[in-house]
Structures are given as structure tokens and as C-alpha cells.
C-alpha atoms as a PDB file:
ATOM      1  CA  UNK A   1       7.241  16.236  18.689  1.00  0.00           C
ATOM      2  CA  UNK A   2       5.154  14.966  16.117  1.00  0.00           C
ATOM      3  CA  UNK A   3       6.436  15.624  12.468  1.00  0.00           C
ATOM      4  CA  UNK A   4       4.100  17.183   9.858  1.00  0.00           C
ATOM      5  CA  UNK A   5       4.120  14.207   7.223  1.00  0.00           C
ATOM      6  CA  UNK A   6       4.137  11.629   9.634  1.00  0.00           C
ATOM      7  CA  UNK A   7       0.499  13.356  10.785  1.00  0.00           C
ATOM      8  CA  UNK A   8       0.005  13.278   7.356  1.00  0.00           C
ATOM      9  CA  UNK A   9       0.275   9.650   6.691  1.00  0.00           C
ATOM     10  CA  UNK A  10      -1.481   8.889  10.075  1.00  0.00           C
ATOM     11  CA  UNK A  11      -4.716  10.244   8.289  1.00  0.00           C
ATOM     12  CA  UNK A  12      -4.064   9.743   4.067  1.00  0.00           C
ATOM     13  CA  UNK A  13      -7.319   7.603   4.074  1.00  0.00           C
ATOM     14  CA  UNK A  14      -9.177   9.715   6.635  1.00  0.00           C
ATOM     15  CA  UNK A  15      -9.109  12.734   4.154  1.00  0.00           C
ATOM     16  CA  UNK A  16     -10.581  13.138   0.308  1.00  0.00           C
ATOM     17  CA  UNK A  17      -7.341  12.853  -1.622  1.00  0.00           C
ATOM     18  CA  UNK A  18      -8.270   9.142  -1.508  1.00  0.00           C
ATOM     19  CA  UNK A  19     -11.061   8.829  -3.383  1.00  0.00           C
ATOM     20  CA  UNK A  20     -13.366   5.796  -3.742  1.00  0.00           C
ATOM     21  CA  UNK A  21     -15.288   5.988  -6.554  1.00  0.00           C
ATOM     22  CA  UNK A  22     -14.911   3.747  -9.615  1.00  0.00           C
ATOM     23  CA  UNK A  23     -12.463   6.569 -11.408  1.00  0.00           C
ATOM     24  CA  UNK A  24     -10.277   7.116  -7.748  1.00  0.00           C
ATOM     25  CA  UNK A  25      -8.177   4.804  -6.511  1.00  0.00           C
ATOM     26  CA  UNK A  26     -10.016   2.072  -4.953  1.00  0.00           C
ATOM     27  CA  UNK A  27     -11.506   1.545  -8.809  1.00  0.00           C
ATOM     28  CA  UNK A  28      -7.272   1.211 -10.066  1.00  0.00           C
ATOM     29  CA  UNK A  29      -7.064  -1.367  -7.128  1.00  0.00           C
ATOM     30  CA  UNK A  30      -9.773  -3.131  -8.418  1.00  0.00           C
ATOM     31  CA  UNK A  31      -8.577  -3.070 -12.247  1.00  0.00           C
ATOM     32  CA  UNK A  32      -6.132  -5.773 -13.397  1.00  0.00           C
ATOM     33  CA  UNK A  33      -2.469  -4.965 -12.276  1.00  0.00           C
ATOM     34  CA  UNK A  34      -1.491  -2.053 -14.396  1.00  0.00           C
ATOM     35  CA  UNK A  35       1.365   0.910 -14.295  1.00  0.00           C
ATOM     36  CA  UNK A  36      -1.550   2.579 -12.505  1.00  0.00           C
ATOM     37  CA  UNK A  37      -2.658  -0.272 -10.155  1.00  0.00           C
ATOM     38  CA  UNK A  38       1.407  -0.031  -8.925  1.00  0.00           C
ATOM     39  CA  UNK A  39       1.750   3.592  -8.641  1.00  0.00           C
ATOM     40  CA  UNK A  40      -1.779   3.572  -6.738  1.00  0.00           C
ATOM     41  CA  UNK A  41      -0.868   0.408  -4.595  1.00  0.00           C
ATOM     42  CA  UNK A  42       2.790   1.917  -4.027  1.00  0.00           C
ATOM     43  CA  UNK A  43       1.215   5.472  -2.972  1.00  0.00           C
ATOM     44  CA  UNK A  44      -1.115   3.489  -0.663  1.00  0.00           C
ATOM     45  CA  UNK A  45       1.491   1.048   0.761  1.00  0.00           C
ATOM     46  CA  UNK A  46       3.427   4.268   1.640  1.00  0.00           C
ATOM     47  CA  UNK A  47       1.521   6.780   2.947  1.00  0.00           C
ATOM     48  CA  UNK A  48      -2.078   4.767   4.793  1.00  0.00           C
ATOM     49  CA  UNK A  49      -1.216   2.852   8.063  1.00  0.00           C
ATOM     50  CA  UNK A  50      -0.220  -1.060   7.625  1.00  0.00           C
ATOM     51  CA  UNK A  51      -4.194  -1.839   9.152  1.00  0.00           C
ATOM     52  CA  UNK A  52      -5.318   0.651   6.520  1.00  0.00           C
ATOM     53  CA  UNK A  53      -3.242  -1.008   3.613  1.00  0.00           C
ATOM     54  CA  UNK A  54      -5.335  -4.535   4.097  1.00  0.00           C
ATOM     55  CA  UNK A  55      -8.745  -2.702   3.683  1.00  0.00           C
ATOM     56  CA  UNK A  56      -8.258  -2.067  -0.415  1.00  0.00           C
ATOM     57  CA  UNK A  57      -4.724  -5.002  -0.516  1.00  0.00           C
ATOM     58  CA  UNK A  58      -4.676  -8.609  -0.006  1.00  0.00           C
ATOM     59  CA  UNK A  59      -1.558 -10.115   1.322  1.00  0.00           C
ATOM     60  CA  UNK A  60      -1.176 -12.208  -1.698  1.00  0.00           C
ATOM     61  CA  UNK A  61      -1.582  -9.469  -4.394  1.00  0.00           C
ATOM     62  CA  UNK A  62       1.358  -7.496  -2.124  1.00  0.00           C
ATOM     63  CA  UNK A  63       3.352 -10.481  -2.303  1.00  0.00           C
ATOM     64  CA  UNK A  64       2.838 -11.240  -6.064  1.00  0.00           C
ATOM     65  CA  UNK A  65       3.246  -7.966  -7.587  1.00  0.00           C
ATOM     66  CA  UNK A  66       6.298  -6.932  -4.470  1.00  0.00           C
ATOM     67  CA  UNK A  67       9.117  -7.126  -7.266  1.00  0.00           C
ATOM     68  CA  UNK A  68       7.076  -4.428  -8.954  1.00  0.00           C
ATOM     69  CA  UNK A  69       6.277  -2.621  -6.057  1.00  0.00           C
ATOM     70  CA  UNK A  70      10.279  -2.129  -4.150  1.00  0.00           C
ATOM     71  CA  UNK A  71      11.570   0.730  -6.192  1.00  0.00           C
ATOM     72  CA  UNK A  72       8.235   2.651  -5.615  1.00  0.00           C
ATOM     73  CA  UNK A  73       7.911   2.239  -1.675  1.00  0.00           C
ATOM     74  CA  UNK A  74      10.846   4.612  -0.691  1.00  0.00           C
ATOM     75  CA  UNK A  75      11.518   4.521   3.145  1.00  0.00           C
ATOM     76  CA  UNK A  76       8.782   1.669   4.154  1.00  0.00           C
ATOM     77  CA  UNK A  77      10.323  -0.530   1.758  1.00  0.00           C
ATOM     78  CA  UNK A  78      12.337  -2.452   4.745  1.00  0.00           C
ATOM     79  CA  UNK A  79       9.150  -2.331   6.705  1.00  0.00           C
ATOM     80  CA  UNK A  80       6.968  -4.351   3.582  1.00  0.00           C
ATOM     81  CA  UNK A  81      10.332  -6.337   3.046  1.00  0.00           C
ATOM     82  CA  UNK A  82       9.949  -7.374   6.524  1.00  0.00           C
ATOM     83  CA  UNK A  83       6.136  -8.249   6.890  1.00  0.00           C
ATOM     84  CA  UNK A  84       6.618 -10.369   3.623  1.00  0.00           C
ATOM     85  CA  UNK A  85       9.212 -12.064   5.313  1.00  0.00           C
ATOM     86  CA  UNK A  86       7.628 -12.943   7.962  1.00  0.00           C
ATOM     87  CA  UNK A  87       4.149 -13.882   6.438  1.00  0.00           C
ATOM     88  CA  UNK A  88       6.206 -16.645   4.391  1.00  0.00           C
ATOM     89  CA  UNK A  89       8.115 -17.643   7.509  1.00  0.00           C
ATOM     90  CA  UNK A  90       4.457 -17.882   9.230  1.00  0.00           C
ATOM     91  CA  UNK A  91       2.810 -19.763   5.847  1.00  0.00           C
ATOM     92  CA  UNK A  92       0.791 -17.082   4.711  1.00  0.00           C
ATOM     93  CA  UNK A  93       1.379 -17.001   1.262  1.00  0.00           C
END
């Protein structure tokens, strides 16, 4: 059985409430780092796929602004803890 908000997340980016225009949220990606570059990258980093997360992310901005990020990812927190991990282990960033 598939639960409602995981079907949710399996499509955030497929759907308009991610919108891509210089006032939506790929424009606060592409704006210095800000309280609303976090909150967007956080919402992002929680709710779009991993592969998804890479299209509007780089690895290195993750891994800079990551203190920032923790209290805002909720459950995937382990799951960006771990892929950070394992990028340094791998010499990624």
C-alpha cells in the first residue's frame, strides 16, 4: 500500500506548487543563501526525490550550508546525513 504523502513527494516537482519563475523557488535557489534560500532548499531536500534535489542543488552548496539546513529536514535528515557522509568518504567535496 502506497501512502498518500509518500505519492506526494514522489511527484512535488512534477506538479505547479514548484514554481520556476524568477519570484518561485528556483529564483530563491538562485539568490545568495538567505532565510528563504534555506526554507526553499530544506522544503526541496524534503519533499522532491534525491535525483530531483541535484537538478536546482549542487553537492557543495548542500554540504556548505548542511549545519543550516539539519533542523529543517525532519525525517530525511539521516538520509542527507548519510549521502554527505559518504560523498566526503568518496572525495566529493
Amino acid at each position: 500500500m502506497v501512502r498518500p504523502h509518500a505519492a506526494c513527494r514522489r511527484h512535488a516537482l512534477g506538479q505547479s506548487r514548484f514554481r520556476l519563475g524568477p519570484g518561485g523557488e528556483r529564483g530563491k535557489l538562485a539568490a545568495p543563501f538567505s532565510p528563504d534560500w534555506l526554507r526553499t532548499a530544506a522544503w526541496l531536500m524534503r519533499e522532491a526525490r534525491v535525483d530531483q534535489v541535484w537538478q536546482f542543488l549542487s553537492l557543495r552548496q548542500i554540504a556548505e550550508m548542511f549545519p543550516q539546513l539539519q533542523p529543517l529536514l525532519g525525517k530525511r535528515r539521516t538520509l542527507w546525513e548519510y549521502l554527505l557522509r559518504t560523498a566526503h568518504e568518496l572525495g566529493r567535496i
